[in-house]
C-alpha atoms as a PDB file:
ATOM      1  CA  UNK A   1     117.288  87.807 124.892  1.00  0.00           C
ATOM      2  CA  UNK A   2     120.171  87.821 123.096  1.00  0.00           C
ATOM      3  CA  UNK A   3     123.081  85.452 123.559  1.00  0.00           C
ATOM      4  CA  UNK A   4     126.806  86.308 125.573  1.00  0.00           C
ATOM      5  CA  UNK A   5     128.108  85.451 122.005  1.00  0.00           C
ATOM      6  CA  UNK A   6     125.732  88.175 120.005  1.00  0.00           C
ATOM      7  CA  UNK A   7     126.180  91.148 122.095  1.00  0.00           C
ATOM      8  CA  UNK A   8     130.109  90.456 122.014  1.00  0.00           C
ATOM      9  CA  UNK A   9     129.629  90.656 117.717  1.00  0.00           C
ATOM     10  CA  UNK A  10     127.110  93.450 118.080  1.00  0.00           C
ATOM     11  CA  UNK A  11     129.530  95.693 120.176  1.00  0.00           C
ATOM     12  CA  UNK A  12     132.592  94.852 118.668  1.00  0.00           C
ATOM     13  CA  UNK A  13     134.377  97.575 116.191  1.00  0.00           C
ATOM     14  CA  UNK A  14     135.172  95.125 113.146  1.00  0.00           C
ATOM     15  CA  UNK A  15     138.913  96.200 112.510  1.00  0.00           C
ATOM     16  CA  UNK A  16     139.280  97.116 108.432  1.00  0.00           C
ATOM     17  CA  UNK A  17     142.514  94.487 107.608  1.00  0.00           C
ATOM     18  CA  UNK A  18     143.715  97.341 104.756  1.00  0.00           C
ATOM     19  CA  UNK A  19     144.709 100.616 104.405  1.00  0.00           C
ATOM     20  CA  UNK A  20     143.378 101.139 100.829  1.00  0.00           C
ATOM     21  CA  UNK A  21     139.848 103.293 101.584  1.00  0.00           C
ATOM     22  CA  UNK A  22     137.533 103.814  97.969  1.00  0.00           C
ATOM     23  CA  UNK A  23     136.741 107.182  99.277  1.00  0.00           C
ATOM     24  CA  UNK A  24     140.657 108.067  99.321  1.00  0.00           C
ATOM     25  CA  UNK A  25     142.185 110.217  96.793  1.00  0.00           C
ATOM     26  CA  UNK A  26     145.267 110.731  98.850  1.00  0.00           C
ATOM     27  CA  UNK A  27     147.560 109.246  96.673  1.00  0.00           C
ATOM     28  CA  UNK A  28     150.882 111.372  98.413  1.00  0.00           C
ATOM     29  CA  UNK A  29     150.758 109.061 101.193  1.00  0.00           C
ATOM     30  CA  UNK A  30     151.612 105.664  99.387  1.00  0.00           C
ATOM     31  CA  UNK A  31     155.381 106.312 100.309  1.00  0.00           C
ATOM     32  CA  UNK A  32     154.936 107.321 103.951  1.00  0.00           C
ATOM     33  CA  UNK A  33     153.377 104.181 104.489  1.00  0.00           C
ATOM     34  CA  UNK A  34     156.419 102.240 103.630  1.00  0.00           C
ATOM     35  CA  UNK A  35     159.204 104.265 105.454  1.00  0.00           C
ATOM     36  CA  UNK A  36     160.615 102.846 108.903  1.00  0.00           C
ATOM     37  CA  UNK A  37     160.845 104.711 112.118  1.00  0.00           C
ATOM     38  CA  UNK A  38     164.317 105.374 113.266  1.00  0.00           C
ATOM     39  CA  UNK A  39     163.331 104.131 116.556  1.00  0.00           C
ATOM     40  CA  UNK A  40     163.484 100.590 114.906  1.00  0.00           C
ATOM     41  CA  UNK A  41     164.543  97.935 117.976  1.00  0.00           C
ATOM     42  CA  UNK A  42     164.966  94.469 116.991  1.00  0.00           C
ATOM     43  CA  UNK A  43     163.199  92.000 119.608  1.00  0.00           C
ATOM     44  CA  UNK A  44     162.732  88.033 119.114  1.00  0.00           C
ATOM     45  CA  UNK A  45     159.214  86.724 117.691  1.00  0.00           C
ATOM     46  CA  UNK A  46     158.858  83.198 119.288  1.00  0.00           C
ATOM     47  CA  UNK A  47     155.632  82.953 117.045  1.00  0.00           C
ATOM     48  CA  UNK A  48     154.222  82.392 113.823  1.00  0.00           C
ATOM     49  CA  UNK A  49     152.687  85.819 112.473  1.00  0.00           C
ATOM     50  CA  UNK A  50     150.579  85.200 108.990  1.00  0.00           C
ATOM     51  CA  UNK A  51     148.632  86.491 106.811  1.00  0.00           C
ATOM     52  CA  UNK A  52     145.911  85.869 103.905  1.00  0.00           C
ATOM     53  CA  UNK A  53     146.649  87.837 101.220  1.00  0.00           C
ATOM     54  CA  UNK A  54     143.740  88.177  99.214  1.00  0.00           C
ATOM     55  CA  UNK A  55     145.232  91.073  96.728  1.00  0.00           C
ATOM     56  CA  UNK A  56     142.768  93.769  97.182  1.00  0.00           C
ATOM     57  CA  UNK A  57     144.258  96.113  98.081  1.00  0.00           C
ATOM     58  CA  UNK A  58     147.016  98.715  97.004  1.00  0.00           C
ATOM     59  CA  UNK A  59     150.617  96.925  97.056  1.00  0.00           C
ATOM     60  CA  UNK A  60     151.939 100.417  97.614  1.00  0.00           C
ATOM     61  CA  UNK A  61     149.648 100.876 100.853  1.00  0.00           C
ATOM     62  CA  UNK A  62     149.948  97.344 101.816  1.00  0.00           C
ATOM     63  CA  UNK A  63     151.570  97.237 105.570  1.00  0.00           C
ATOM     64  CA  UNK A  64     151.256  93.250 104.851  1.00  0.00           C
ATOM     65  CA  UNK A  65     153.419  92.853 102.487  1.00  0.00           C
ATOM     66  CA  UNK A  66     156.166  95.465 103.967  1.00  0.00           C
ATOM     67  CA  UNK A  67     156.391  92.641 106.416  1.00  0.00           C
ATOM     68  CA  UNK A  68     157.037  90.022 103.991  1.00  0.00           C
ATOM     69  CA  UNK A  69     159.553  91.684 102.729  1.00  0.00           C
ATOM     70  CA  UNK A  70     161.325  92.108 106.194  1.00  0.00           C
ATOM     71  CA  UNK A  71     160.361  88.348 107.104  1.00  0.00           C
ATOM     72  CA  UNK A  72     158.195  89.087 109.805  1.00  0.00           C
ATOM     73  CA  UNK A  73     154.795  87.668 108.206  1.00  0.00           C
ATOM     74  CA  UNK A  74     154.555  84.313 106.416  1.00  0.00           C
ATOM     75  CA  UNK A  75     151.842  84.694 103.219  1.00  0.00           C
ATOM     76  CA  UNK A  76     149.203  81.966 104.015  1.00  0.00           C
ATOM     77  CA  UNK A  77     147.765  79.821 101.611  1.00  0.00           C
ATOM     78  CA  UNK A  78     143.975  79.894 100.854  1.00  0.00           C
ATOM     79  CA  UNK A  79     143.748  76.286 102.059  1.00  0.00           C
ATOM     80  CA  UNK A  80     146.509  76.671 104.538  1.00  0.00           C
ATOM     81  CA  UNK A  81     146.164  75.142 107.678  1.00  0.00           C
ATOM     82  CA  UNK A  82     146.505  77.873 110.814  1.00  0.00           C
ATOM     83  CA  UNK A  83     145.555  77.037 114.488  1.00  0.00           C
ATOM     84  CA  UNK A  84     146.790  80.362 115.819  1.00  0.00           C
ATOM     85  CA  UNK A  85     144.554  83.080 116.042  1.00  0.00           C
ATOM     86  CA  UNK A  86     143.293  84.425 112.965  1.00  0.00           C
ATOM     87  CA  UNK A  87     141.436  88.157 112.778  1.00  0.00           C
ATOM     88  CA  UNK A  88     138.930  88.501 110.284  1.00  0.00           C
ATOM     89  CA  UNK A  89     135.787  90.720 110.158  1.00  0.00           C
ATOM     90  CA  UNK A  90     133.663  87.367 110.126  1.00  0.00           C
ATOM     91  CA  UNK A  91     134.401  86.288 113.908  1.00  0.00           C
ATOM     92  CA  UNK A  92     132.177  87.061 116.811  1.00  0.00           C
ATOM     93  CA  UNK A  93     134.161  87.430 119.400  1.00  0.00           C
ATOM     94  CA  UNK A  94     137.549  90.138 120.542  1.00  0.00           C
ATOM     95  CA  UNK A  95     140.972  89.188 121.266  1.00  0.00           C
ATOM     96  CA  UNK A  96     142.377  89.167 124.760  1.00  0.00           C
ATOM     97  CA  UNK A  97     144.263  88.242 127.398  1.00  0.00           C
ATOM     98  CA  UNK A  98     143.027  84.584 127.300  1.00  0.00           C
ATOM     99  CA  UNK A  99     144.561  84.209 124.238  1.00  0.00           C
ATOM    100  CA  UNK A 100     147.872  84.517 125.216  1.00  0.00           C
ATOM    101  CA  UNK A 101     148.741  80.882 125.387  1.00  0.00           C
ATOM    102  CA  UNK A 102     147.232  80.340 121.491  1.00  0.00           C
ATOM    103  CA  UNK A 103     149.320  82.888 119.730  1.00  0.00           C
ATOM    104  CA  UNK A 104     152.584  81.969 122.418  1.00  0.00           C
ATOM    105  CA  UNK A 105     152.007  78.222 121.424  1.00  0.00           C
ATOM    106  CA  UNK A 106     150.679  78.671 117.405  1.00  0.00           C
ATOM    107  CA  UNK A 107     150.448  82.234 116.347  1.00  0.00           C
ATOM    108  CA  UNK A 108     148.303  84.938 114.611  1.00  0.00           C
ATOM    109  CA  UNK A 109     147.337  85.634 111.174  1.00  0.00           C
ATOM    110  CA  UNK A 110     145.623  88.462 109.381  1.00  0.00           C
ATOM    111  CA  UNK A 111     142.789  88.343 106.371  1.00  0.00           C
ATOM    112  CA  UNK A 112     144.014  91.033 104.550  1.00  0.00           C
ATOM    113  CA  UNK A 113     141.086  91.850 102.417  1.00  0.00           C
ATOM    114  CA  UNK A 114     138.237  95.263 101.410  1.00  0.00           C
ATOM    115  CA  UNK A 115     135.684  96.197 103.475  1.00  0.00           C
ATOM    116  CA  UNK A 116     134.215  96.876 100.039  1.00  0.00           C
ATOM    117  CA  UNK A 117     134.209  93.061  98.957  1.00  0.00           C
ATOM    118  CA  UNK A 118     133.420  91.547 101.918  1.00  0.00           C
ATOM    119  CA  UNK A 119     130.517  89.807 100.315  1.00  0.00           C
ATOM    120  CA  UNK A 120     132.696  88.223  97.451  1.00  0.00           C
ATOM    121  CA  UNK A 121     135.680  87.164  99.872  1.00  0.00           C
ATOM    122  CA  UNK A 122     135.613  83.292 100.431  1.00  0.00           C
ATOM    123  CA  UNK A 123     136.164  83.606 104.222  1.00  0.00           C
ATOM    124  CA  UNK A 124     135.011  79.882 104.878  1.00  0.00           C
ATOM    125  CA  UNK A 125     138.042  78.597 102.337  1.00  0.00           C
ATOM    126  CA  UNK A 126     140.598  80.577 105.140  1.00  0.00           C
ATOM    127  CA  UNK A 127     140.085  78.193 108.236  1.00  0.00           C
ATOM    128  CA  UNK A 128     139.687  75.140 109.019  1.00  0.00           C
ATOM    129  CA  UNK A 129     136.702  74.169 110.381  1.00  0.00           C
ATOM    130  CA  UNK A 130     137.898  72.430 113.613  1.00  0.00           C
ATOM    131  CA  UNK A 131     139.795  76.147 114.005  1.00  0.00           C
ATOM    132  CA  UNK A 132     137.283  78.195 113.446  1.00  0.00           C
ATOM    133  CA  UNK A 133     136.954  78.587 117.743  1.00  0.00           C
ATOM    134  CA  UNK A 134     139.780  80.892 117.315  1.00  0.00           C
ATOM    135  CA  UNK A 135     138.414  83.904 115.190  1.00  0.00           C
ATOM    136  CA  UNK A 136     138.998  87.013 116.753  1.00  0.00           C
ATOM    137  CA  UNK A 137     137.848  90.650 115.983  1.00  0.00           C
ATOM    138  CA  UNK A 138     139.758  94.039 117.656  1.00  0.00           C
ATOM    139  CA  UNK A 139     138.059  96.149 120.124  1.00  0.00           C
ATOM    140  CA  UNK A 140     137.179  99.962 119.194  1.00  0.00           C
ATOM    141  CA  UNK A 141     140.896 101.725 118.022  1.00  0.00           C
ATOM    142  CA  UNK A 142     142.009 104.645 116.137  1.00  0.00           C
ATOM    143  CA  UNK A 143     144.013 104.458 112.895  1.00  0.00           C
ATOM    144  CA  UNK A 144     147.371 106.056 112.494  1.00  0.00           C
ATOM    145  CA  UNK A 145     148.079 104.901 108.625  1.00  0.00           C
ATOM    146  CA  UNK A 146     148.777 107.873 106.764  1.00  0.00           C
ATOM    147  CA  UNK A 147     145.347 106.732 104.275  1.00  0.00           C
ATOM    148  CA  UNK A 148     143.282 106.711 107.622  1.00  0.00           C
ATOM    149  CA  UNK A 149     144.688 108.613 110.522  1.00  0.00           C
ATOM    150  CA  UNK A 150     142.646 109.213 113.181  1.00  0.00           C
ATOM    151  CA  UNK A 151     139.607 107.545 111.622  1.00  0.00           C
ATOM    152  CA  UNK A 152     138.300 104.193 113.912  1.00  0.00           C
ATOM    153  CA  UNK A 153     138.966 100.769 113.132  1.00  0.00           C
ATOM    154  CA  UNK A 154     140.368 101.426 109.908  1.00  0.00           C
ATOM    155  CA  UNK A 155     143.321  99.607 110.940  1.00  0.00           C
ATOM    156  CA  UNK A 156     146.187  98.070 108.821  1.00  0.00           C
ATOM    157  CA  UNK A 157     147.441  94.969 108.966  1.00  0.00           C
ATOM    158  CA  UNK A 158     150.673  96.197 110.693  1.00  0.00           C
ATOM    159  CA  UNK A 159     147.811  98.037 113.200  1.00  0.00           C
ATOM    160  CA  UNK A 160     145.844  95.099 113.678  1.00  0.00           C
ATOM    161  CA  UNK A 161     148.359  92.379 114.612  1.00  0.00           C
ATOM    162  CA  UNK A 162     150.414  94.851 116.922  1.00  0.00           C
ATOM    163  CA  UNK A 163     146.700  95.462 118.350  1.00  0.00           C
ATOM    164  CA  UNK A 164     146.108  91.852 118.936  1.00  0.00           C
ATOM    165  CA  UNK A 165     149.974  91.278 120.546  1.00  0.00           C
ATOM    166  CA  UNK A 166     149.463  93.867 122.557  1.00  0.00           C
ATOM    167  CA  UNK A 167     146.170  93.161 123.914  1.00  0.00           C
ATOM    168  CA  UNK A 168     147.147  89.718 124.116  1.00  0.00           C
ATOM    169  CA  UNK A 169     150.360  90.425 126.174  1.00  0.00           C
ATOM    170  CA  UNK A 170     152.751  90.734 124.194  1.00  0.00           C
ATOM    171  CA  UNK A 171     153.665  94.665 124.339  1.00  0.00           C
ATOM    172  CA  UNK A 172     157.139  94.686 123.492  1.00  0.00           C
ATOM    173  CA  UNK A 173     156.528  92.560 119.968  1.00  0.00           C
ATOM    174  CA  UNK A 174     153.783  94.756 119.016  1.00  0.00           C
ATOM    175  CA  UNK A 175     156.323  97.682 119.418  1.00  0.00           C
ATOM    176  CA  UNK A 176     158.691  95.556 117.536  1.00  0.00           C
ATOM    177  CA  UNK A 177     156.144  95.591 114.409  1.00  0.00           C
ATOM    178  CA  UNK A 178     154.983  99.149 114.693  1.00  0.00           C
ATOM    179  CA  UNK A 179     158.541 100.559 115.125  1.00  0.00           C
ATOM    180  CA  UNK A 180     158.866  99.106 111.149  1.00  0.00           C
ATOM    181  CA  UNK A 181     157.028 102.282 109.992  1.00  0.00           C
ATOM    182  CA  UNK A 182     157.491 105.728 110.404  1.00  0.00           C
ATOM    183  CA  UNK A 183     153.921 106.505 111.861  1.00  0.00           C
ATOM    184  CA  UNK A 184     153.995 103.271 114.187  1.00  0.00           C
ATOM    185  CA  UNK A 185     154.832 104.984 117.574  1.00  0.00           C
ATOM    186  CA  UNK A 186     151.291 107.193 116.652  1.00  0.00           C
ATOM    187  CA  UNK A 187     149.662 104.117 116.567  1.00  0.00           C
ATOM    188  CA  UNK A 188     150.703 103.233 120.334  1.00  0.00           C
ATOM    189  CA  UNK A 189     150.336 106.979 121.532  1.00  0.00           C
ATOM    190  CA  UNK A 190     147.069 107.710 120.049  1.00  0.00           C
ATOM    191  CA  UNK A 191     145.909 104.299 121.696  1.00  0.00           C
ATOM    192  CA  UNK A 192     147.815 103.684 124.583  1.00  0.00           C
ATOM    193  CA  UNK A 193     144.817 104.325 127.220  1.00  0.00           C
ATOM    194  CA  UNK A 194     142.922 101.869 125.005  1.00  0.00           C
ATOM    195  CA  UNK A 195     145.424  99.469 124.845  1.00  0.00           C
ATOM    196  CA  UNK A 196     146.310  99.314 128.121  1.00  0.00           C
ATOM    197  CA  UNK A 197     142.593  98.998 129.284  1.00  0.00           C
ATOM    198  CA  UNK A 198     141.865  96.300 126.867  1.00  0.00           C
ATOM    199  CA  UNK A 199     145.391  94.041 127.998  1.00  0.00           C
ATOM    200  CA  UNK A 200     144.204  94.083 131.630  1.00  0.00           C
ATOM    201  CA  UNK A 201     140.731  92.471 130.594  1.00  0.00           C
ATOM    202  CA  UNK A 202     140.185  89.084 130.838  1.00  0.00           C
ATOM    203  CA  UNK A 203     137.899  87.826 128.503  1.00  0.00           C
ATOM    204  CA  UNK A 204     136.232  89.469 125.222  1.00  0.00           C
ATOM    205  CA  UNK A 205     133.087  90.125 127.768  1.00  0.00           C
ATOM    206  CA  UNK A 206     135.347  92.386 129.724  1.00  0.00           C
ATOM    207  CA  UNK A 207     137.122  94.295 126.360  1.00  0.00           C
ATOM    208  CA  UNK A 208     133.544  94.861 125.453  1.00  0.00           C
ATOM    209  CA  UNK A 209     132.281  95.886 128.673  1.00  0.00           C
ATOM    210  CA  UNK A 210     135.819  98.419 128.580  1.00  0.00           C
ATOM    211  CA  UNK A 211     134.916  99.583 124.804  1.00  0.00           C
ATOM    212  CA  UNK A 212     131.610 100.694 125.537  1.00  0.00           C
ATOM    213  CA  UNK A 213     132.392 102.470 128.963  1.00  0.00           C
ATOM    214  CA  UNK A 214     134.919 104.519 127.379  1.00  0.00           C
ATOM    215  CA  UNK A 215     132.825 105.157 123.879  1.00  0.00           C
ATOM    216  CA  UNK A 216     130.007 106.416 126.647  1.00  0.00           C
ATOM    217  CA  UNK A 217     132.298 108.909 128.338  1.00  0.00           C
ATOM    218  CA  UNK A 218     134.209 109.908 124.739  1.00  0.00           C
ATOM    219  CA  UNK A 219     130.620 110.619 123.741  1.00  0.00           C
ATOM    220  CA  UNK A 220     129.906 112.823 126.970  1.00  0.00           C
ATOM    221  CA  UNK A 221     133.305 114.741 126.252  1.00  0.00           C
ATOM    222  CA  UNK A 222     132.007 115.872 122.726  1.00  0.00           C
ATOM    223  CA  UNK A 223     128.792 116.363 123.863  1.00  0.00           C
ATOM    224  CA  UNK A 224     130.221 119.217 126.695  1.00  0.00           C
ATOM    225  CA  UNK A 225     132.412 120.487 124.089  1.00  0.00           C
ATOM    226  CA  UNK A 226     129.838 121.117 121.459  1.00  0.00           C
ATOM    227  CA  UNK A 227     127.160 123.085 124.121  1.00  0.00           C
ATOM    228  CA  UNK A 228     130.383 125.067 125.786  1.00  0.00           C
ATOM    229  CA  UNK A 229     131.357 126.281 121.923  1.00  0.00           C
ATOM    230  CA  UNK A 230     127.622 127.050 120.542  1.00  0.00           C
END
């Protein structure tokens, strides 16, 4: 039987930390990406917010490095030290409520990196070991970056940390950090029943348990769509 720890990594959605997709040829929506919703509202971040910036990506695409620019994401160091918590495709377990007190006390941090050079990416040199207890993947959620809209978990890194604040309770940040970007708000609105499920969940056991119910029911609604137009 497997353990509580390998069915949380085998029914996780593994969040994609870019917005730069190989198959892409969409080069029109470089400057979208980088444009600021007029519904911009400025709200205090009593945390550290990082990020691993491990250059593969398209600087014009990169929601990361938007946020540098605007000081609301410190670059990280490949041998930085980072007890916060830190989403990377290489943890086992989702983000949630429990978590709260971690980012509120030390943060969280992003491993911006390819989906395409996962194999080549030196994950081990990005935490310590005595931090590796708080590695956190991001439940099932829909894209709203102009390179990926509507596709799952190919989240940005703007996407991904507002996921994890938001999830973690801390709504009104995560707003904060999507509001930076024209297509943010989408990112709440195509998500918010999501969302709003996963916050209220105690434990990654619970966001799993969540994922999968709605995935089963999302599955039934195409199913009864399909047979009533054939």
């Amino acid at each position: 039987m497997a353990s509580d720890e390998d069915m949380v990594c085998q029914n996780m959605s593994k969040v994609k930390m870019n917005e730069e997709d190989e198959d892409s040829g969409d080069d029109s929506s470089s400057e979208n990406s980088s444009e600021t919703s007029e519904d911009s509202v400025e709200v205090e971040v009593p945390f550290k917010v990082g990020m691993w910036d491990l250059k593969q990506c398209d600087p014009k695409r990169c929601t990361g490095r938007k946020l540098m620019k605007l000081e609301l994401i410190d670059k990280l160091g490949m041998s930085a030290m980072f007890n916060g918590i830190v989403l990377t495709p290489v943890a086992t377990e989702s983000v949630s409520a429990k978590d709260h007190q971690i980012i509120a006390k030390y943060g969280v941090a992003v491993v911006d990196c390819s989906w395409a050079r996962l194999n080549d990416t030196p994950f081990h040199k990005l935490q310590h070991r005595k931090a590796k207890k708080n590695l956190r993947l991001l439940p099932y959620l829909v894209a709203a970056n102009p390179v990926n809209y509507g596709r799952p978990s190919k989240l940005s890194c703007v996407e991904a940390l507002a996921a994890a604040m938001y999830i973690a309770g801390f709504k009104e940040i995560g707003d904060l950090y999507m509001s930076k970007f024209n297509w943010g708000p989408t990112f709440i609105r195509l998500n918010q029943e999501l969302l709003d499920g996963y916050a209220k969940c105690e434990d990654g056991k619970e966001i799993v348990a969540f994922q999968n119910q709605y995935l089963n029911q999302l599955g039934k609604t195409i199913i009864r769509i399909l047979f009533i137009h054939t």
